[in-house]
PDB file of N, CA and C in Angstrom:
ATOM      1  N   UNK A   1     140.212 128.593 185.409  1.00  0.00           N
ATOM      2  CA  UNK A   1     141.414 129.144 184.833  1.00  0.00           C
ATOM      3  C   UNK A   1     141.494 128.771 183.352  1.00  0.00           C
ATOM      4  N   UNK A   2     142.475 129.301 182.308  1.00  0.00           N
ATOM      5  CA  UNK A   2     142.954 128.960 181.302  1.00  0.00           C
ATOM      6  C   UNK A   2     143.961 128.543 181.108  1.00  0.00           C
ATOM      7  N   UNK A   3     144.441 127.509 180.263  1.00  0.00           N
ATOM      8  CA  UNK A   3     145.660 127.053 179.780  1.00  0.00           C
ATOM      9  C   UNK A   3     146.787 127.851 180.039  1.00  0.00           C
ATOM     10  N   UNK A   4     147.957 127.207 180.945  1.00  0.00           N
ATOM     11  CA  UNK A   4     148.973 127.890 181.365  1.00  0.00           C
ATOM     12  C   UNK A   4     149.905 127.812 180.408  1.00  0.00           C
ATOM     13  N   UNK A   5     150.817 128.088 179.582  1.00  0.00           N
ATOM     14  CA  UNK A   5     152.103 127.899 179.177  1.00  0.00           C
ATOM     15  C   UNK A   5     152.988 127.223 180.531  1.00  0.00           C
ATOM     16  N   UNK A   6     153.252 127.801 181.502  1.00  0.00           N
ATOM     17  CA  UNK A   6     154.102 127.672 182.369  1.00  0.00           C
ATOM     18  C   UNK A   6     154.288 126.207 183.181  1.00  0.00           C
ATOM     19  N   UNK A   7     152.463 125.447 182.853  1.00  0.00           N
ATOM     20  CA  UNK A   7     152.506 124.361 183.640  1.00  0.00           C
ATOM     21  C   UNK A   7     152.997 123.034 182.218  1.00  0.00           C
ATOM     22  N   UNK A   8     153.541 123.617 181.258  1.00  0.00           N
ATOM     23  CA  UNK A   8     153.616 122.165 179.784  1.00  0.00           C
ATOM     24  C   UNK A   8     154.744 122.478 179.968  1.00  0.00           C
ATOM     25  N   UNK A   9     155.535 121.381 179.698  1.00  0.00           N
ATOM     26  CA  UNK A   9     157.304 121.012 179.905  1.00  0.00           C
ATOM     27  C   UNK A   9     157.358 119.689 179.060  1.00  0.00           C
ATOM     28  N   UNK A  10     158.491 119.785 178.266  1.00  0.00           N
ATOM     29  CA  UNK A  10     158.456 118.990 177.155  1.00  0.00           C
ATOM     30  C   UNK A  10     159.546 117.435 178.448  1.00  0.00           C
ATOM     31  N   UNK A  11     158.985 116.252 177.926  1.00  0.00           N
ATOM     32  CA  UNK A  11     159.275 114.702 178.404  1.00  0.00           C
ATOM     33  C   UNK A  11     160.419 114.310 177.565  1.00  0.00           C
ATOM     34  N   UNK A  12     159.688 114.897 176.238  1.00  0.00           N
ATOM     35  CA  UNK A  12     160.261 113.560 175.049  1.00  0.00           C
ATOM     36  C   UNK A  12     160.179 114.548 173.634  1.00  0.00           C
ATOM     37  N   UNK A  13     161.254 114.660 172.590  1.00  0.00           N
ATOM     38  CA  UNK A  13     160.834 114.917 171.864  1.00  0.00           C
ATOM     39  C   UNK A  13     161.794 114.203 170.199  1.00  0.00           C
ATOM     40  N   UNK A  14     161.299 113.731 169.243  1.00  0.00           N
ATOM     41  CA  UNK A  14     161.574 112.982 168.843  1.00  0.00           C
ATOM     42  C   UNK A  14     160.866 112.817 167.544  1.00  0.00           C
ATOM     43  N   UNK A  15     161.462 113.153 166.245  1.00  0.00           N
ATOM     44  CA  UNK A  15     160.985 112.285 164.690  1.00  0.00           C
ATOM     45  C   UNK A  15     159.620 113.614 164.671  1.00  0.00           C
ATOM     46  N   UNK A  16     159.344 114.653 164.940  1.00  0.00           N
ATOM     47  CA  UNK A  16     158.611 115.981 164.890  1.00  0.00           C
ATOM     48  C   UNK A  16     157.229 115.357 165.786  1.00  0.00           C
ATOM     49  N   UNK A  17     157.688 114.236 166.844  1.00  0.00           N
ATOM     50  CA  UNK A  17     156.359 114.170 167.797  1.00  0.00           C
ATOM     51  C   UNK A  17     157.021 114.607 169.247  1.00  0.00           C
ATOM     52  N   UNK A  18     156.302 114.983 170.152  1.00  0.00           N
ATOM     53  CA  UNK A  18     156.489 115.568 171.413  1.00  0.00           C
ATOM     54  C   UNK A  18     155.717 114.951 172.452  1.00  0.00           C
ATOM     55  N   UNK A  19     155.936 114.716 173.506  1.00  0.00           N
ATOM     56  CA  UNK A  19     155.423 113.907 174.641  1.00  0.00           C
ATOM     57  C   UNK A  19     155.814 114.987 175.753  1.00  0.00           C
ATOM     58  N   UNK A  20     154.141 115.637 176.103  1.00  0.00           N
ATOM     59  CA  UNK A  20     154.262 116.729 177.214  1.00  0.00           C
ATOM     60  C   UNK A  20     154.039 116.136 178.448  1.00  0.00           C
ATOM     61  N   UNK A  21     154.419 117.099 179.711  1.00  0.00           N
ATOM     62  CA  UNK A  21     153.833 117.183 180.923  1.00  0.00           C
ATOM     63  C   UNK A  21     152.790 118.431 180.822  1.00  0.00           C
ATOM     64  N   UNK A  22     151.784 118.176 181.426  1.00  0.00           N
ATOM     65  CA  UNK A  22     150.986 119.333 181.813  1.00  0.00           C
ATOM     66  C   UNK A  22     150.290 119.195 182.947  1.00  0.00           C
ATOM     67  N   UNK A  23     150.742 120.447 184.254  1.00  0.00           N
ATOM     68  CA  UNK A  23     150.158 120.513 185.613  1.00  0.00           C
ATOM     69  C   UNK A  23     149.189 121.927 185.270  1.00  0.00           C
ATOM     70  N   UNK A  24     148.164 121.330 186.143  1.00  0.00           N
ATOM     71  CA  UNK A  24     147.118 122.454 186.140  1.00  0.00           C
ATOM     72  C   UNK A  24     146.293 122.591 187.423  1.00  0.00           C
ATOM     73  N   UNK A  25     145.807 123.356 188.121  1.00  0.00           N
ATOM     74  CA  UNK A  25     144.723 123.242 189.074  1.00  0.00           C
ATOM     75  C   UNK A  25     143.348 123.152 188.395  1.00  0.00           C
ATOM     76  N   UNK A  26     142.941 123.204 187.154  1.00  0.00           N
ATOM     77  CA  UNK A  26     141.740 123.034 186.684  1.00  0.00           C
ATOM     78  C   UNK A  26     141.289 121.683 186.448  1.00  0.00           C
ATOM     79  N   UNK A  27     140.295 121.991 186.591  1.00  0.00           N
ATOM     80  CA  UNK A  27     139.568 120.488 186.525  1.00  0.00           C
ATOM     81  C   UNK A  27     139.808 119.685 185.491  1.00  0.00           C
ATOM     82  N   UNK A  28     139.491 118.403 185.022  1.00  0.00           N
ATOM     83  CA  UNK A  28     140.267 117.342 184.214  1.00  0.00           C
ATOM     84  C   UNK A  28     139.445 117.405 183.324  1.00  0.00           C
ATOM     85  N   UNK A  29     138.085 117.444 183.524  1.00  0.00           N
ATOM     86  CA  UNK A  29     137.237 117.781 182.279  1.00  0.00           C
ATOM     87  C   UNK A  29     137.102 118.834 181.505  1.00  0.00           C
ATOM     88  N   UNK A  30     137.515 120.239 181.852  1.00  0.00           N
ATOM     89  CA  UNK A  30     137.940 121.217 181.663  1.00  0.00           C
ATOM     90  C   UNK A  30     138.935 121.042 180.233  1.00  0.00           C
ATOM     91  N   UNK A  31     139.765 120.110 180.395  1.00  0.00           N
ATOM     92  CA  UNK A  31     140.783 120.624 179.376  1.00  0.00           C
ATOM     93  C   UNK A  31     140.405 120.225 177.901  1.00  0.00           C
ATOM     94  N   UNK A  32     139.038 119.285 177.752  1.00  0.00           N
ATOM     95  CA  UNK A  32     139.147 118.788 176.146  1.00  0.00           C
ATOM     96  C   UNK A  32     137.706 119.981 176.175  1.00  0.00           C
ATOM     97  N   UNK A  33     137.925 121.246 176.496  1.00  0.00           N
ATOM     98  CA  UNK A  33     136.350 121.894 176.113  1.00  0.00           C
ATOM     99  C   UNK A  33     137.160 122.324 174.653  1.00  0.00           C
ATOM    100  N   UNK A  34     136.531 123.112 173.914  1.00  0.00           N
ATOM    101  CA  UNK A  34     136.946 123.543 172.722  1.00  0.00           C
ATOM    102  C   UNK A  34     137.578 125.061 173.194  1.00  0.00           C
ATOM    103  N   UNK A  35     139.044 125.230 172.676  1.00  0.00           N
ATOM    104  CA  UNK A  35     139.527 126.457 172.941  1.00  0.00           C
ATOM    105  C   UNK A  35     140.717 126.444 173.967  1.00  0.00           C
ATOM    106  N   UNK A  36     140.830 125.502 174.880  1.00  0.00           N
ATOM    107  CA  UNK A  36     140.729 125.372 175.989  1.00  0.00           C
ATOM    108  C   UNK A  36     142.884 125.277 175.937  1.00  0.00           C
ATOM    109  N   UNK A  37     143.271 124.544 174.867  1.00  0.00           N
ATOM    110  CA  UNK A  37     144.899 124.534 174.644  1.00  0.00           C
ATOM    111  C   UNK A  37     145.307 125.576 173.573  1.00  0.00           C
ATOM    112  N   UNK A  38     143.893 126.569 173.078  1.00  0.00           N
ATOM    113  CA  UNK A  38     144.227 127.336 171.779  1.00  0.00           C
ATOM    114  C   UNK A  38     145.665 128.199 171.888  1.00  0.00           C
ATOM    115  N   UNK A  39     146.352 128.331 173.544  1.00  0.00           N
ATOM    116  CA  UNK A  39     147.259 129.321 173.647  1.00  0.00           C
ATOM    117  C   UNK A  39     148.372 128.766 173.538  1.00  0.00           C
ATOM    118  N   UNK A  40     148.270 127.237 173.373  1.00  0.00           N
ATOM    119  CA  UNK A  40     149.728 126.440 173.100  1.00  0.00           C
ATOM    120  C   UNK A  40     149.899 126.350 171.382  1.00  0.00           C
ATOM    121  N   UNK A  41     148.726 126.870 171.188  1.00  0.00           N
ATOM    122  CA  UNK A  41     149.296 126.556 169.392  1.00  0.00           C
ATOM    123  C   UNK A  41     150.559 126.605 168.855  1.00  0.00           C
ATOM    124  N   UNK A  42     151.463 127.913 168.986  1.00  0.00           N
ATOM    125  CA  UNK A  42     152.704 127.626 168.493  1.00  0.00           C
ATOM    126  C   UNK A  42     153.952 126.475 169.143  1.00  0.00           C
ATOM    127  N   UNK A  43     153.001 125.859 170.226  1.00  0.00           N
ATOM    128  CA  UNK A  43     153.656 125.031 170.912  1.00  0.00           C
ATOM    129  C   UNK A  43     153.404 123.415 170.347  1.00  0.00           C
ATOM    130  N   UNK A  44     152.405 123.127 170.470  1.00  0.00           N
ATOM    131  CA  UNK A  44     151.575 121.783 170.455  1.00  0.00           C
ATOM    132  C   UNK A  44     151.138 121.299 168.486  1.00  0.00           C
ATOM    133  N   UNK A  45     151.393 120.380 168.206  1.00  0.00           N
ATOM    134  CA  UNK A  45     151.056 119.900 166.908  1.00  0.00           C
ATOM    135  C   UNK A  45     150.607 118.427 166.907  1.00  0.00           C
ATOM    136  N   UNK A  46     149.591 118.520 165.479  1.00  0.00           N
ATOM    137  CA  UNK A  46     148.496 117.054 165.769  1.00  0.00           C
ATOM    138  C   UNK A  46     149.497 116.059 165.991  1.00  0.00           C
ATOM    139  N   UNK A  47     148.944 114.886 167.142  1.00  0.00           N
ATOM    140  CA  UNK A  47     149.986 113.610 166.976  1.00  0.00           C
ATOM    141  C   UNK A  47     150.586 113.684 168.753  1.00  0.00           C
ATOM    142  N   UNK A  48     150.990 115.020 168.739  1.00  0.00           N
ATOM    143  CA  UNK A  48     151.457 115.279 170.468  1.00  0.00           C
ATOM    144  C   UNK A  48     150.647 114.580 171.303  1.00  0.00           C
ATOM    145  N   UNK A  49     151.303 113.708 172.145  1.00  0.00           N
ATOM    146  CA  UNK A  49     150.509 113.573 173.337  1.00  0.00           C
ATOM    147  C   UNK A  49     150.809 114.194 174.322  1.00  0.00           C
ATOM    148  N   UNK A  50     150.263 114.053 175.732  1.00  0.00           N
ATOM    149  CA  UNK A  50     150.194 115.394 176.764  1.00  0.00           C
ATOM    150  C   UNK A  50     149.579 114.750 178.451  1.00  0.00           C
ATOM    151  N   UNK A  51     150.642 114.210 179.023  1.00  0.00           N
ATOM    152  CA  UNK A  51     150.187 113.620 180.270  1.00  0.00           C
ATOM    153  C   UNK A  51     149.997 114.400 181.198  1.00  0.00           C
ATOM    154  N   UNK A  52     148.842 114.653 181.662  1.00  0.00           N
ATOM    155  CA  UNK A  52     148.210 116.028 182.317  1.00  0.00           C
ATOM    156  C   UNK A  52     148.332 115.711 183.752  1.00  0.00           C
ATOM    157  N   UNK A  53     148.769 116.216 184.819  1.00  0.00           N
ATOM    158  CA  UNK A  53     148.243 115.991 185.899  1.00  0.00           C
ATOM    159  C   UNK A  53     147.150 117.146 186.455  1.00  0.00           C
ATOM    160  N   UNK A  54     145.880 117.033 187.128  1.00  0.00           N
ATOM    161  CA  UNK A  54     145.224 118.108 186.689  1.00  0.00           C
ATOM    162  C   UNK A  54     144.383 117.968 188.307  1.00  0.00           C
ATOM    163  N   UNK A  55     143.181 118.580 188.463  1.00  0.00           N
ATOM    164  CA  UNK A  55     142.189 118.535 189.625  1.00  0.00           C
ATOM    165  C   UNK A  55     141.258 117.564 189.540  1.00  0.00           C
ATOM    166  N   UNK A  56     140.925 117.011 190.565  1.00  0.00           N
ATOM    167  CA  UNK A  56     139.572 116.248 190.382  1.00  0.00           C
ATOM    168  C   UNK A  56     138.700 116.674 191.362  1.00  0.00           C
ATOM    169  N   UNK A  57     138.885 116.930 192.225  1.00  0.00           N
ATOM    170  CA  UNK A  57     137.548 117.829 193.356  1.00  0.00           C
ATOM    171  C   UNK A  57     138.919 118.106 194.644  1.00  0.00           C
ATOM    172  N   UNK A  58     138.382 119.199 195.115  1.00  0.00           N
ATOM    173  CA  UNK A  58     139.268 119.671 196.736  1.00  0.00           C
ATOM    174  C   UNK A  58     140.680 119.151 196.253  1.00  0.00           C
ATOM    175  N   UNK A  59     141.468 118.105 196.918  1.00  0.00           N
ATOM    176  CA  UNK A  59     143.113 117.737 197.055  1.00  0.00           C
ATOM    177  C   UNK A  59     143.046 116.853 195.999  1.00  0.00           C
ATOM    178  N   UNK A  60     142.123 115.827 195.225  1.00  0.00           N
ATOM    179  CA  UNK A  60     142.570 114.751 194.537  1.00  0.00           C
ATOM    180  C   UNK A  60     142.720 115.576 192.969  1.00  0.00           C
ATOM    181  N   UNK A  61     143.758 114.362 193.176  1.00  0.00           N
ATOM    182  CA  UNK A  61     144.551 114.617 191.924  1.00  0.00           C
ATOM    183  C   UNK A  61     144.191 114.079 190.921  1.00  0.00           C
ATOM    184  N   UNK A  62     143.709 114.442 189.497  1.00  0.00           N
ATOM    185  CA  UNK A  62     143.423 113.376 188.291  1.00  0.00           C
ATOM    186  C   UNK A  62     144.322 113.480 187.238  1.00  0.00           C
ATOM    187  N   UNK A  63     144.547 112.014 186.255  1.00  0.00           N
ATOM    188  CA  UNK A  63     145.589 112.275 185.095  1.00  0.00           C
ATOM    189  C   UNK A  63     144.864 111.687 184.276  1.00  0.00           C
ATOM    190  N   UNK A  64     145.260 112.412 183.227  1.00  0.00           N
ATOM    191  CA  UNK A  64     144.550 111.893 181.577  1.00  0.00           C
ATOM    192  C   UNK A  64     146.080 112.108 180.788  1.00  0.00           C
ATOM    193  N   UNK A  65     145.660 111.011 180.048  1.00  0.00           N
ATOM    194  CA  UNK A  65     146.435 111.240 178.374  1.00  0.00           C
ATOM    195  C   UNK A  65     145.680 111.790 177.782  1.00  0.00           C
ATOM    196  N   UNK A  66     146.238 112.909 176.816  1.00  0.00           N
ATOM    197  CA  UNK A  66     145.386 113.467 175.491  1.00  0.00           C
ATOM    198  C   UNK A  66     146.671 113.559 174.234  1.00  0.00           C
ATOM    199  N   UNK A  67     145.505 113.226 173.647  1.00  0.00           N
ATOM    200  CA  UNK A  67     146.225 113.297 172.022  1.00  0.00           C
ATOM    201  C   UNK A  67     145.602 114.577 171.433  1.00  0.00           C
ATOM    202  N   UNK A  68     147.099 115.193 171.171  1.00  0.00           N
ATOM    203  CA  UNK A  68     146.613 116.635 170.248  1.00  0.00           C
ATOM    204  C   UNK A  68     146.177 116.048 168.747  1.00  0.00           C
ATOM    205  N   UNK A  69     144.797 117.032 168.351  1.00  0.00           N
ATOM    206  CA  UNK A  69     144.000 116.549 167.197  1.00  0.00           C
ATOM    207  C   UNK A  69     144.767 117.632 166.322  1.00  0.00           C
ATOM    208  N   UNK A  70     143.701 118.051 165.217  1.00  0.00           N
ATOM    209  CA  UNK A  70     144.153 119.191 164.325  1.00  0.00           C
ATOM    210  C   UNK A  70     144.021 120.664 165.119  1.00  0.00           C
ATOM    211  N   UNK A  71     145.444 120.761 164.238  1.00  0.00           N
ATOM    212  CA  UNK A  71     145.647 122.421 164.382  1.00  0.00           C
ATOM    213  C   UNK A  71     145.616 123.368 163.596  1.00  0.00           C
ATOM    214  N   UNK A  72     144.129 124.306 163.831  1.00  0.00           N
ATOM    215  CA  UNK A  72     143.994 125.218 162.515  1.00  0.00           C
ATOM    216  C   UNK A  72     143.928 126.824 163.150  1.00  0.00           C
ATOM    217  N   UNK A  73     145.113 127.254 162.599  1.00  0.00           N
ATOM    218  CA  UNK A  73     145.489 128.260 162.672  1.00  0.00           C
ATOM    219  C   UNK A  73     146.036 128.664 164.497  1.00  0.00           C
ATOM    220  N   UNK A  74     145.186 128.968 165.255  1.00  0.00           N
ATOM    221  CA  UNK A  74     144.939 129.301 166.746  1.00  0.00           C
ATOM    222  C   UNK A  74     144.354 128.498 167.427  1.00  0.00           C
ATOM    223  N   UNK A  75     143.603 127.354 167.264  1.00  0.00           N
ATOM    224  CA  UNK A  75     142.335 126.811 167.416  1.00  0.00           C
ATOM    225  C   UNK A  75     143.330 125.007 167.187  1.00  0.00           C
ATOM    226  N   UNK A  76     143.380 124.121 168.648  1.00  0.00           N
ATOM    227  CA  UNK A  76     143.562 122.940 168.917  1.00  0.00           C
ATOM    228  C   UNK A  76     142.574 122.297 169.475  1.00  0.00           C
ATOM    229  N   UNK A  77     142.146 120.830 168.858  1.00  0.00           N
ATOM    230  CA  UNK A  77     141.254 120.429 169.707  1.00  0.00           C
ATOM    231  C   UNK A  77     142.291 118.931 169.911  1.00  0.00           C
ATOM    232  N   UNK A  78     142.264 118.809 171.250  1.00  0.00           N
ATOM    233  CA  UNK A  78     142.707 117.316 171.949  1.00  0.00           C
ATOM    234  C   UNK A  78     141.756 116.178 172.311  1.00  0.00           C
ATOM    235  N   UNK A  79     142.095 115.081 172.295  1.00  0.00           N
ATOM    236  CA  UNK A  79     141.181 114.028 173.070  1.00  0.00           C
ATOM    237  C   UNK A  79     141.430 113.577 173.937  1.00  0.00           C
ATOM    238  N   UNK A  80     140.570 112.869 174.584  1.00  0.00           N
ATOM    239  CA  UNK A  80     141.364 112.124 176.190  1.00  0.00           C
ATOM    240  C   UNK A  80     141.407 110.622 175.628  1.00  0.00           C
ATOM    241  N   UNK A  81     142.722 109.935 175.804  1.00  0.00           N
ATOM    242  CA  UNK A  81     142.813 108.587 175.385  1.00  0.00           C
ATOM    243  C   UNK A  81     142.362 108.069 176.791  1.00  0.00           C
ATOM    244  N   UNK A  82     142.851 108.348 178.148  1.00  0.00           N
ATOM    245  CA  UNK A  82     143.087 108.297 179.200  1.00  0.00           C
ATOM    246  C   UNK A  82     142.496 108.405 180.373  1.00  0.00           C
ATOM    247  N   UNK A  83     141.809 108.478 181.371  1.00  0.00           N
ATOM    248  CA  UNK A  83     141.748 109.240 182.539  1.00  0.00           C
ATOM    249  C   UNK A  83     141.571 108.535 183.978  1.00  0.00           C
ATOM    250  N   UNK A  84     142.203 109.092 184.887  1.00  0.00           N
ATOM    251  CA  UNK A  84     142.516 108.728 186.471  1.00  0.00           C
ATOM    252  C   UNK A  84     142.090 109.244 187.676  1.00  0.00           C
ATOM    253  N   UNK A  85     141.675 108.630 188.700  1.00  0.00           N
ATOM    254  CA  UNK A  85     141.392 109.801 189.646  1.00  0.00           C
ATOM    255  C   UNK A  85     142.305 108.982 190.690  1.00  0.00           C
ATOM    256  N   UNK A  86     142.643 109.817 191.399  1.00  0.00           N
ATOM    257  CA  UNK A  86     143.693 109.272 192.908  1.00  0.00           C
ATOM    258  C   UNK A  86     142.929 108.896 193.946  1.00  0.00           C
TER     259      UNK A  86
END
């Protein structure tokens, strides 16, 4: 799949930084490919972090922190500070 809008819901927002939720059925490695948050751009800015709950194989569940990097133009790249498997 691709980046949902529907699964990011704002936690925290505060001093022009934002602290997301993001649920996804895609896999956890999946989300730092390149391209991969480009549809949150008007959403997401460098500095955001983004507590993902996401897939890890069949039912388990994995969570990462990512820190949104630079944002140029359409085009976000995030990092994983983070990651979990259940």
């Amino acid at each position: 799949m691709a980046f949902d809008t529907h699964g990011l819901s704002v936690l925290a927002h505060a001093n022009g930084f934002t602290l997301w939720h993001y649920r996804t059925p895609d896999a956890g490695q999946k989300l730092t490919q390149a391209g991969y948050f480009d549809e949150g751009a008007a959403l997401l800015r460098e500095g955001d972090l983004v507590l993902v709950h996401a897939n890890a194989e069949g039912d388990r569940a994995a969570g990462q922190i990512l820190m949104v990097g630079p944002v140029a133009g359409d085009a976000i790249k995030v990092a994983s500070l983070l990651s979990a498997r259940a």
